[in-house]
C-alpha atoms as a PDB file:
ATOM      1  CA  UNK A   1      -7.548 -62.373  42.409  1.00  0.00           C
ATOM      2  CA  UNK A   2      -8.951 -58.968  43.798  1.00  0.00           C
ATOM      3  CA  UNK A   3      -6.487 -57.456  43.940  1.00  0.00           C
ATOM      4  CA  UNK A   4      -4.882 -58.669  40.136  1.00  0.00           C
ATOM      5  CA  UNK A   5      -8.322 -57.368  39.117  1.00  0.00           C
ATOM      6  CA  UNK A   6      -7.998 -54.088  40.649  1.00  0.00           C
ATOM      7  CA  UNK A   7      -4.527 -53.445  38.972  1.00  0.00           C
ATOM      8  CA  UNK A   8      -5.604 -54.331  35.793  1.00  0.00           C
ATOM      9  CA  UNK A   9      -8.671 -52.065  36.005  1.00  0.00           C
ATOM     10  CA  UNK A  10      -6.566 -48.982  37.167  1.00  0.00           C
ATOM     11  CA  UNK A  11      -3.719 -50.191  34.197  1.00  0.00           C
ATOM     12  CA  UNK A  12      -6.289 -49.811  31.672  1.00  0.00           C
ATOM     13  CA  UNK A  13      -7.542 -46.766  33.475  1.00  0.00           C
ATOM     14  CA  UNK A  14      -3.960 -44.932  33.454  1.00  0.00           C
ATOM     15  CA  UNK A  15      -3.516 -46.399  29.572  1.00  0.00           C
ATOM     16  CA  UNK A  16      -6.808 -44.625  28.216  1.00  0.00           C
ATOM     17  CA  UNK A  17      -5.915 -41.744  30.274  1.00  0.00           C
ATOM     18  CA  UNK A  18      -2.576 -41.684  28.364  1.00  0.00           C
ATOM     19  CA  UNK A  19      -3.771 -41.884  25.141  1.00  0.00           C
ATOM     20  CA  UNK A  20      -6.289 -39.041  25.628  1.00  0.00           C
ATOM     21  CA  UNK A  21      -3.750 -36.771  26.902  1.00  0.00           C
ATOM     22  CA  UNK A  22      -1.058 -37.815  23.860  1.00  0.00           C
ATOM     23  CA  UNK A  23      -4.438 -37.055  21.444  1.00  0.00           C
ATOM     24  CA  UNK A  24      -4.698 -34.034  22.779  1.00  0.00           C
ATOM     25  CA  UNK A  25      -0.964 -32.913  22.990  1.00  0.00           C
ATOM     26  CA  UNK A  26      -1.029 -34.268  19.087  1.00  0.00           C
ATOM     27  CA  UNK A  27      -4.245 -32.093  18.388  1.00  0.00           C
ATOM     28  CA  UNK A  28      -2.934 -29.272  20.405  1.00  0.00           C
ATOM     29  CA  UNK A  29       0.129 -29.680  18.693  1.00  0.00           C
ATOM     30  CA  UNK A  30      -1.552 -29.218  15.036  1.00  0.00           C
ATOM     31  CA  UNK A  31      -3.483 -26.437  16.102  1.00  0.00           C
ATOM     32  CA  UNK A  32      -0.435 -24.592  17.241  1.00  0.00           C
ATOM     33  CA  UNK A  33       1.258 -25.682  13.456  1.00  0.00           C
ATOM     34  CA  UNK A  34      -2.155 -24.192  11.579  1.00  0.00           C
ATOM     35  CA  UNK A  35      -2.309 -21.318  14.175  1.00  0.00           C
ATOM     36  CA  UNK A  36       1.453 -20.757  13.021  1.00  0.00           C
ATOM     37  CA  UNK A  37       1.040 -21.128   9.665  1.00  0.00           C
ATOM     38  CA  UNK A  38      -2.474 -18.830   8.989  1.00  0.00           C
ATOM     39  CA  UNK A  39      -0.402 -16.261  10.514  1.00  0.00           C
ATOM     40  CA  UNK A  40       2.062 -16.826   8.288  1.00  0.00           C
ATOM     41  CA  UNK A  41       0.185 -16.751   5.361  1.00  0.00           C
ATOM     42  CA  UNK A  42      -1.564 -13.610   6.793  1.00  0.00           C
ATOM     43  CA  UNK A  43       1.814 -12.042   7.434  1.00  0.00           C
ATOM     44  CA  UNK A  44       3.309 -12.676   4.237  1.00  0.00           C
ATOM     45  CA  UNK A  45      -0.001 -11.301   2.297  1.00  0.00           C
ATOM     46  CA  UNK A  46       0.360  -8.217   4.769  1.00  0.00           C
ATOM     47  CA  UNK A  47       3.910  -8.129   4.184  1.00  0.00           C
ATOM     48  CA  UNK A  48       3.598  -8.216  -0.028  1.00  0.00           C
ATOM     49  CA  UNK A  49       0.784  -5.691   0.070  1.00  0.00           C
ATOM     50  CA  UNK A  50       2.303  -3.575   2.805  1.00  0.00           C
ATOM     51  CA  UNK A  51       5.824  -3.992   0.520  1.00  0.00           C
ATOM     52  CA  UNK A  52       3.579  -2.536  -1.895  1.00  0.00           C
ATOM     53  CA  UNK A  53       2.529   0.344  -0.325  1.00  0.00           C
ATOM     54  CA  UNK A  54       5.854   0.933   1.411  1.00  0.00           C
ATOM     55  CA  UNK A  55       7.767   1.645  -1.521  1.00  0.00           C
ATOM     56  CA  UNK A  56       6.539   5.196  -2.084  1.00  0.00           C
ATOM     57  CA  UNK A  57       6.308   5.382   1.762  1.00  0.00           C
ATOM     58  CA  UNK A  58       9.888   4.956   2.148  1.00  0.00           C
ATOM     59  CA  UNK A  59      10.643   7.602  -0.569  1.00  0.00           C
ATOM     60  CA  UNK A  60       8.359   9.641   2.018  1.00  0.00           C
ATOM     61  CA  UNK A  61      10.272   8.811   4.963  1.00  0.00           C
ATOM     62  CA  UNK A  62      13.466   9.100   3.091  1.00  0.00           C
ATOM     63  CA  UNK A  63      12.413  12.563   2.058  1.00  0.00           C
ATOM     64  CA  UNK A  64      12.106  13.547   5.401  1.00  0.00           C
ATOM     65  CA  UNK A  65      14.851  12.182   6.978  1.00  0.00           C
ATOM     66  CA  UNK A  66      17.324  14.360   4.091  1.00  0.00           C
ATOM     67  CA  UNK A  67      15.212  17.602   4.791  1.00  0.00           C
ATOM     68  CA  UNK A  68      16.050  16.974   8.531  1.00  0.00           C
ATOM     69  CA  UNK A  69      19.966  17.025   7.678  1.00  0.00           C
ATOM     70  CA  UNK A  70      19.753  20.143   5.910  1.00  0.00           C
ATOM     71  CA  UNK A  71      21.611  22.571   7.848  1.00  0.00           C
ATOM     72  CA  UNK A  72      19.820  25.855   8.133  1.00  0.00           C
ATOM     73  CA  UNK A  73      21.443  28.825   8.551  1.00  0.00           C
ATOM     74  CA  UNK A  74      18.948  31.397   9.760  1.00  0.00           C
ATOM     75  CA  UNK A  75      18.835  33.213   6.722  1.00  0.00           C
ATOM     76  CA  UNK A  76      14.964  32.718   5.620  1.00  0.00           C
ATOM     77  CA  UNK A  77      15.542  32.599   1.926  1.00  0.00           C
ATOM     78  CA  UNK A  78      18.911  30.484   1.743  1.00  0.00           C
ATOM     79  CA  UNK A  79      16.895  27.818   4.185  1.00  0.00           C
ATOM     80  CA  UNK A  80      13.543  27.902   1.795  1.00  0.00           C
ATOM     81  CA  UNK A  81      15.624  27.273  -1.136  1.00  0.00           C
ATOM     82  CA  UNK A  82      17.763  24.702   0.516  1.00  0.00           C
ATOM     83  CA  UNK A  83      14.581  22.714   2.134  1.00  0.00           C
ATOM     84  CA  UNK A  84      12.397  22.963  -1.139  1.00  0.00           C
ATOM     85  CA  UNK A  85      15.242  21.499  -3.281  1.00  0.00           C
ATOM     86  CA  UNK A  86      15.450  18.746  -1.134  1.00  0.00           C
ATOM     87  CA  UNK A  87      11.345  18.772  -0.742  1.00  0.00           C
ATOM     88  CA  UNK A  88      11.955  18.330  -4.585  1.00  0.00           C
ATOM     89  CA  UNK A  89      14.090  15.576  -4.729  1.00  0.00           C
ATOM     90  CA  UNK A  90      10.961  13.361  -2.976  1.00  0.00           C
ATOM     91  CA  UNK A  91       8.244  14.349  -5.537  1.00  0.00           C
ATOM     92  CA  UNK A  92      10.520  13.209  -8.076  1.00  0.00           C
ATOM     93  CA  UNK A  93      11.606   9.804  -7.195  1.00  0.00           C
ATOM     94  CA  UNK A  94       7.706   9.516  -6.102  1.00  0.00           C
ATOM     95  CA  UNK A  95       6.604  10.292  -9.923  1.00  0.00           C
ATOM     96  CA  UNK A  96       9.843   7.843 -11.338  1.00  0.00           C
ATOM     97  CA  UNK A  97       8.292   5.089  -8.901  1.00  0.00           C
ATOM     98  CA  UNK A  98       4.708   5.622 -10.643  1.00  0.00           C
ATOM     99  CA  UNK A  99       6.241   5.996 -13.912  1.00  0.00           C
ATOM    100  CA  UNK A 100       7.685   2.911 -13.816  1.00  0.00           C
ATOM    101  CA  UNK A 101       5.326   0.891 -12.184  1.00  0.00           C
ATOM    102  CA  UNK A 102       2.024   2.791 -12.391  1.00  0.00           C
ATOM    103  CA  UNK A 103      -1.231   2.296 -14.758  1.00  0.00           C
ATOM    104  CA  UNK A 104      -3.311   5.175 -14.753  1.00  0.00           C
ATOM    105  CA  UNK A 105      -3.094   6.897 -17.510  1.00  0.00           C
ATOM    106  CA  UNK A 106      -3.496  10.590 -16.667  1.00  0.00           C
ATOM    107  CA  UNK A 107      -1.417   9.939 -13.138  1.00  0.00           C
ATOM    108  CA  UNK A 108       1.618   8.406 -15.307  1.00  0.00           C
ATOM    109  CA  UNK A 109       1.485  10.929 -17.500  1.00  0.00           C
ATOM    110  CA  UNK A 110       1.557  13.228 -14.718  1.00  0.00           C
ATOM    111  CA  UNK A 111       4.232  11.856 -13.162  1.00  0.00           C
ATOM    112  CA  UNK A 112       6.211  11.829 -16.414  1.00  0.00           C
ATOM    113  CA  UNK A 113       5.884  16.209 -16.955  1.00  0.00           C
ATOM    114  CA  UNK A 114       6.630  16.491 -13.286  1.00  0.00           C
ATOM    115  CA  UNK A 115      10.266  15.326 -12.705  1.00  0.00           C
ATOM    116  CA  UNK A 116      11.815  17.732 -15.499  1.00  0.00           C
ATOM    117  CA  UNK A 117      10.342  20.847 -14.385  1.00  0.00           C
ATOM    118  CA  UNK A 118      11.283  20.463 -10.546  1.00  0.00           C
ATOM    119  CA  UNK A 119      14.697  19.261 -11.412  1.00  0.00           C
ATOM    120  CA  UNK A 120      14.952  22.504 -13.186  1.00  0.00           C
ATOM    121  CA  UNK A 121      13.633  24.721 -10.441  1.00  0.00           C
ATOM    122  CA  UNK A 122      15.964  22.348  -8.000  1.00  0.00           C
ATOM    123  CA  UNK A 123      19.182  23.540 -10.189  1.00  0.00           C
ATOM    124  CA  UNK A 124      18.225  27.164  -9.695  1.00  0.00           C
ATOM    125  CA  UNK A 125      17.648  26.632  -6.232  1.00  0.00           C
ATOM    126  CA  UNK A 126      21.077  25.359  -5.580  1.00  0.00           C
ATOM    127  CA  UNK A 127      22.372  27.646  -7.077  1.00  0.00           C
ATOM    128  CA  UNK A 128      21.047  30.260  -5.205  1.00  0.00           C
ATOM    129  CA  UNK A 129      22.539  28.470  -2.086  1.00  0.00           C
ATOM    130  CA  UNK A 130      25.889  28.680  -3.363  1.00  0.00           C
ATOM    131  CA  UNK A 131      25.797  31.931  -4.114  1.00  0.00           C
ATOM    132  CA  UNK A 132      24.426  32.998  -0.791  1.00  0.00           C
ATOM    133  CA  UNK A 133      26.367  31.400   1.700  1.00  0.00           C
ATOM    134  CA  UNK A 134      26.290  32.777   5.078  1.00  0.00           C
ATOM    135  CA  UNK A 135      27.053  32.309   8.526  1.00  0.00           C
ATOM    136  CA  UNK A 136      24.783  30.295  10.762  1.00  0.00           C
ATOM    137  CA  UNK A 137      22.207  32.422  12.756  1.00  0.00           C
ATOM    138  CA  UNK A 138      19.151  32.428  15.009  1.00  0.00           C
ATOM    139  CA  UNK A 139      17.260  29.208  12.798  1.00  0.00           C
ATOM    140  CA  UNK A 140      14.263  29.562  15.319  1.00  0.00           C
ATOM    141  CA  UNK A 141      12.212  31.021  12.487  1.00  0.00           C
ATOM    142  CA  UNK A 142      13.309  29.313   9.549  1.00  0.00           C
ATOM    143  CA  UNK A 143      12.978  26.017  11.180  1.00  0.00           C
ATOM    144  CA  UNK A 144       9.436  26.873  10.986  1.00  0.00           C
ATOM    145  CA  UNK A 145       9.485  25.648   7.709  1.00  0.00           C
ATOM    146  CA  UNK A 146      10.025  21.553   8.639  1.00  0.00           C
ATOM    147  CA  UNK A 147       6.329  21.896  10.174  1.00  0.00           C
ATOM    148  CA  UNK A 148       4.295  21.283   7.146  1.00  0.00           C
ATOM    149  CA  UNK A 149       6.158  18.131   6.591  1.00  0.00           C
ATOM    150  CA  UNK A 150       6.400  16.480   9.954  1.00  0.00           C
ATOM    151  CA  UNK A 151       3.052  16.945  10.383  1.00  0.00           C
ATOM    152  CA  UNK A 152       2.247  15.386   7.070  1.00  0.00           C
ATOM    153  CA  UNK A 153       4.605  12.167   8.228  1.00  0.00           C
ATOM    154  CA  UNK A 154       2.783  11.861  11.628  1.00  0.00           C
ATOM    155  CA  UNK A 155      -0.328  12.125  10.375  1.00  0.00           C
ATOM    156  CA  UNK A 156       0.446  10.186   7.655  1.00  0.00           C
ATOM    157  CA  UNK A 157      -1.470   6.120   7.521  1.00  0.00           C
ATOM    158  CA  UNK A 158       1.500   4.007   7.096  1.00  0.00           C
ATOM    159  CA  UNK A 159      -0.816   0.974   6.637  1.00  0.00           C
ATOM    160  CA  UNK A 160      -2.223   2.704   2.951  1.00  0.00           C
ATOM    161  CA  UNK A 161      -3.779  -0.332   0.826  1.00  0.00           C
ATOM    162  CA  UNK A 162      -4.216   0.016  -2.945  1.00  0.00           C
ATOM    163  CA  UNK A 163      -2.573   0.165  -6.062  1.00  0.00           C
ATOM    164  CA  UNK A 164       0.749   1.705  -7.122  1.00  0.00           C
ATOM    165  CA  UNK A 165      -1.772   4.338  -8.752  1.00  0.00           C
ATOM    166  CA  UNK A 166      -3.567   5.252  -5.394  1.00  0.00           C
ATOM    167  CA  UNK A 167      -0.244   5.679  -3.232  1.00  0.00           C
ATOM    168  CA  UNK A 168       1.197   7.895  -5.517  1.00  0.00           C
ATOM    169  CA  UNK A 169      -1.786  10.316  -5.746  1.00  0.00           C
ATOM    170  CA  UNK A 170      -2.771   9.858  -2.292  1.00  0.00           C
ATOM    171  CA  UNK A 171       1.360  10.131  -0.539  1.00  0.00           C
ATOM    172  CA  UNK A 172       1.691  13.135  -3.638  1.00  0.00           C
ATOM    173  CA  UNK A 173      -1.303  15.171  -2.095  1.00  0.00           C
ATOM    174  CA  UNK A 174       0.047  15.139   0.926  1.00  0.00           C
ATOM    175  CA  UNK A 175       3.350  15.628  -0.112  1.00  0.00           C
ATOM    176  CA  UNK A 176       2.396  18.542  -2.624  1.00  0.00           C
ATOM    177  CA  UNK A 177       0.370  20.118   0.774  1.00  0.00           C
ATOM    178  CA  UNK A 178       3.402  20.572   2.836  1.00  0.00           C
ATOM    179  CA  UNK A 179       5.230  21.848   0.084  1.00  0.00           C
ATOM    180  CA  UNK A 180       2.554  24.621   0.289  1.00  0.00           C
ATOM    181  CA  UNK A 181       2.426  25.012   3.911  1.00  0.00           C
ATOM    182  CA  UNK A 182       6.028  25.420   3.894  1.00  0.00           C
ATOM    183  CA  UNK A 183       5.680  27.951   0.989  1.00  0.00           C
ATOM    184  CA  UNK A 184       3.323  29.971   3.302  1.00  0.00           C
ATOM    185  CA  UNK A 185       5.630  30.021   6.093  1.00  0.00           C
ATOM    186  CA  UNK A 186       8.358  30.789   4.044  1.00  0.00           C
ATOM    187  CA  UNK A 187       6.521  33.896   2.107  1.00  0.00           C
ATOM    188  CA  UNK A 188       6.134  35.718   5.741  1.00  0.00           C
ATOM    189  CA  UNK A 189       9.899  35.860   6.319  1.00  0.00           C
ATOM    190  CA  UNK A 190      11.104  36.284   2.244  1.00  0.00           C
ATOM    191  CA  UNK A 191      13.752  38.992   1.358  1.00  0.00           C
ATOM    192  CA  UNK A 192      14.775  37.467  -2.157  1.00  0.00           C
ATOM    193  CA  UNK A 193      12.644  38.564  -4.939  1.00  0.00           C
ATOM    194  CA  UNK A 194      13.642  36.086  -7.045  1.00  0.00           C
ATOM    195  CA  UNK A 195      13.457  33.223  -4.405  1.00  0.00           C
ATOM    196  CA  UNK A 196       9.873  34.458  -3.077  1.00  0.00           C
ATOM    197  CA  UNK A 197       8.593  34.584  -6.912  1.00  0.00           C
ATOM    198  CA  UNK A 198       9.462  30.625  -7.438  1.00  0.00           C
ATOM    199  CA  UNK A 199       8.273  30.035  -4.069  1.00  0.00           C
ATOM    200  CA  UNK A 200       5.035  31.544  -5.373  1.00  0.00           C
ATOM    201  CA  UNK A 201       5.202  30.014  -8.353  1.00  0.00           C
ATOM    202  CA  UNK A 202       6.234  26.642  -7.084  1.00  0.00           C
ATOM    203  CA  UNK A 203       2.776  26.813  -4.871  1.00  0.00           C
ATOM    204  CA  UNK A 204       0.746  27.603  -7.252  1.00  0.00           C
ATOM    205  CA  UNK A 205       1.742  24.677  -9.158  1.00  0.00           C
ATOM    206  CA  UNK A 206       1.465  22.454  -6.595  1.00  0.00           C
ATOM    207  CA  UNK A 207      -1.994  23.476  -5.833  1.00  0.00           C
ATOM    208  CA  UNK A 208      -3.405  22.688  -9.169  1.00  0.00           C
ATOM    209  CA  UNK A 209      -1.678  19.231  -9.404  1.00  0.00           C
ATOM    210  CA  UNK A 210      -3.279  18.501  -5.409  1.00  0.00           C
ATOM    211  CA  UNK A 211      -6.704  19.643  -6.847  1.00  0.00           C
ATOM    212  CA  UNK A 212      -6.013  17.084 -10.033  1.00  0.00           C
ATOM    213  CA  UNK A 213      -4.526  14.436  -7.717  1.00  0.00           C
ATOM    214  CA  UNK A 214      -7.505  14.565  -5.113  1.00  0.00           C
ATOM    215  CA  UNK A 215     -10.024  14.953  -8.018  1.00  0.00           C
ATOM    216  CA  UNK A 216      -8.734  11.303  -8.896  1.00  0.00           C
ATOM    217  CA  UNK A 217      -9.029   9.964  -4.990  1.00  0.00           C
ATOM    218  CA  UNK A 218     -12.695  10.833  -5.162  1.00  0.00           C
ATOM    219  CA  UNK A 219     -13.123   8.919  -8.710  1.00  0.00           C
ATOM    220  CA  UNK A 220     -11.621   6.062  -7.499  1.00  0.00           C
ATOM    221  CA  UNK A 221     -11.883   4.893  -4.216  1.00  0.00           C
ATOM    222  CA  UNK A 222     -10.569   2.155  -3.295  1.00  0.00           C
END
C-alpha cells in the first residue's frame, strides 16, 4: 500500500510537472509569435517610411553610380562637361519625383522651373563632348572632380525621415553642394571659355537655390 501510495504521489508529481512545462512551452511559444509579429509590424512601418524616403535616395545612388561609368578622358573640360550632364540628369528626376508627389508649394514650384533649364544646359554640354572628342590621358586630375559627390553619398543619412517635401530639399542641398564643389575643382584646371562660363554660371545658380532650399530646412524641421 506504501509503495502504491508512493507511485501515485510521484505520478501526480511528474503530471503537474508536465503541465507546467507544456504552459510554459505554450506561453513561450506566444511570446515568440508577438515577439515575431511587433517586429513585423515595426519592420513594415520602417520599411513604408524608409520606402518613402528611399525613393529620392535611390535617384541619389543612381546618380552616382552613372557619374562613376562616365569615362574620363583626361581632358579637364570634356570630363566637367561630361560629369555635370550626368550630375544633371539626378537633379532632374529628383525635382520630377517632388513634382509629382510633393506639397509644398514654393519647393514644387521649384522643382517645376528647374528641370527645363538644366536639360537645356545638359544639351549644350553634350554637345560640347561630341565635338571634343579626344584620346584618353592622364585622368588623375580630372577624376578630382567625383570627390564632391562621393563624399556627399558617404556622408549622406540613408535613414532620412519626413515628407516627400523634406527629402527633396534636404537630398537637393546636398546634391546642389557637390555640384559646386565639383565646379570649384573643375574651374582650377578649365581651358574652355565657353565650358568654364556655364560652369560658373551653373554654380552660381546652384548656390542661390541651396540658400532657398536650406532657408526651408530651418522653417520646417521636422
Amino acid at each position: 500500500m506504501k509503495n502504491n501510495k508512493f507511485n501515485s504521489k510521484w505520478v501526480a508529481l511528474l503530471c503537474g510537472a508536465s503541465l507546467f512545462f507544456t504552459a510554459c512551452s505554450q506561453n513561450s511559444g506566444n511570446s515568440d509569435v508577438a515577439s515575431d509579429m511587433e517586429r513585423t509590424e515595426d519592420h513594415s512601418g520602417h520599411n513604408m517610411e524608409a520606402g518613402e524616403s528611399n525613393e529620392m535616395m535611390d535617384l541619389m545612388h543612381e546618380n552616382m553610380t552613372a557619374m562613376q561609368e562616365v569615362k574620363l578622358t583626361g581632358n579637364p573640360d570634356v570630363d566637367f562637361a561630361n560629369l555635370m550632364a550626368t550630375h544633371h540628369e539626378g537633379a532632374i528626376k529628383m525635382a520630377q519625383e517632388e513634382e509629382s508627389k510633393g506639397s509644398d508649394t514654393m519647393l514644387v514650384n521649384m522643382a517645376k522651373k528647374s528641370p527645363p533649364k538644366q536639360k537645356e544646359e545638359q544639351e549644350k554640354l553634350r554637345d560640347f563632348v561630341q565635338n571634343n572628342k579626344s584620346a584618353t590621358g592622364d585622368t588623375a586630375a580630372t577624376r578630382k572632380m567625383m570627390q564632391p559627390m562621393k563624399s556627399m553619398m558617404a556622408n549622406m543619412n540613408h535613414n532620412m525621415a519626413g515628407t516627400t517635401d523634406h527629402h527633396f530639399a534636404s537630398l537637393m542641398s546636398m546634391h546642389h553642394q557637390s555640384g559646386i564643389d565639383m565646379v570649384k575643382v573643375y574651374l582650377s584646371q578649365a581651358k574652355a571659355p565657353e565650358i568654364k562660363a556655364m560652369a560658373q554660371k551653373i554654380m552660381d545658380e546652384q548656390q542661390k537655390e541651396k540658400q532657398e532650399l536650406d532657408a526651408w530646412l530651418q522653417k520646417h524641421p521636422q
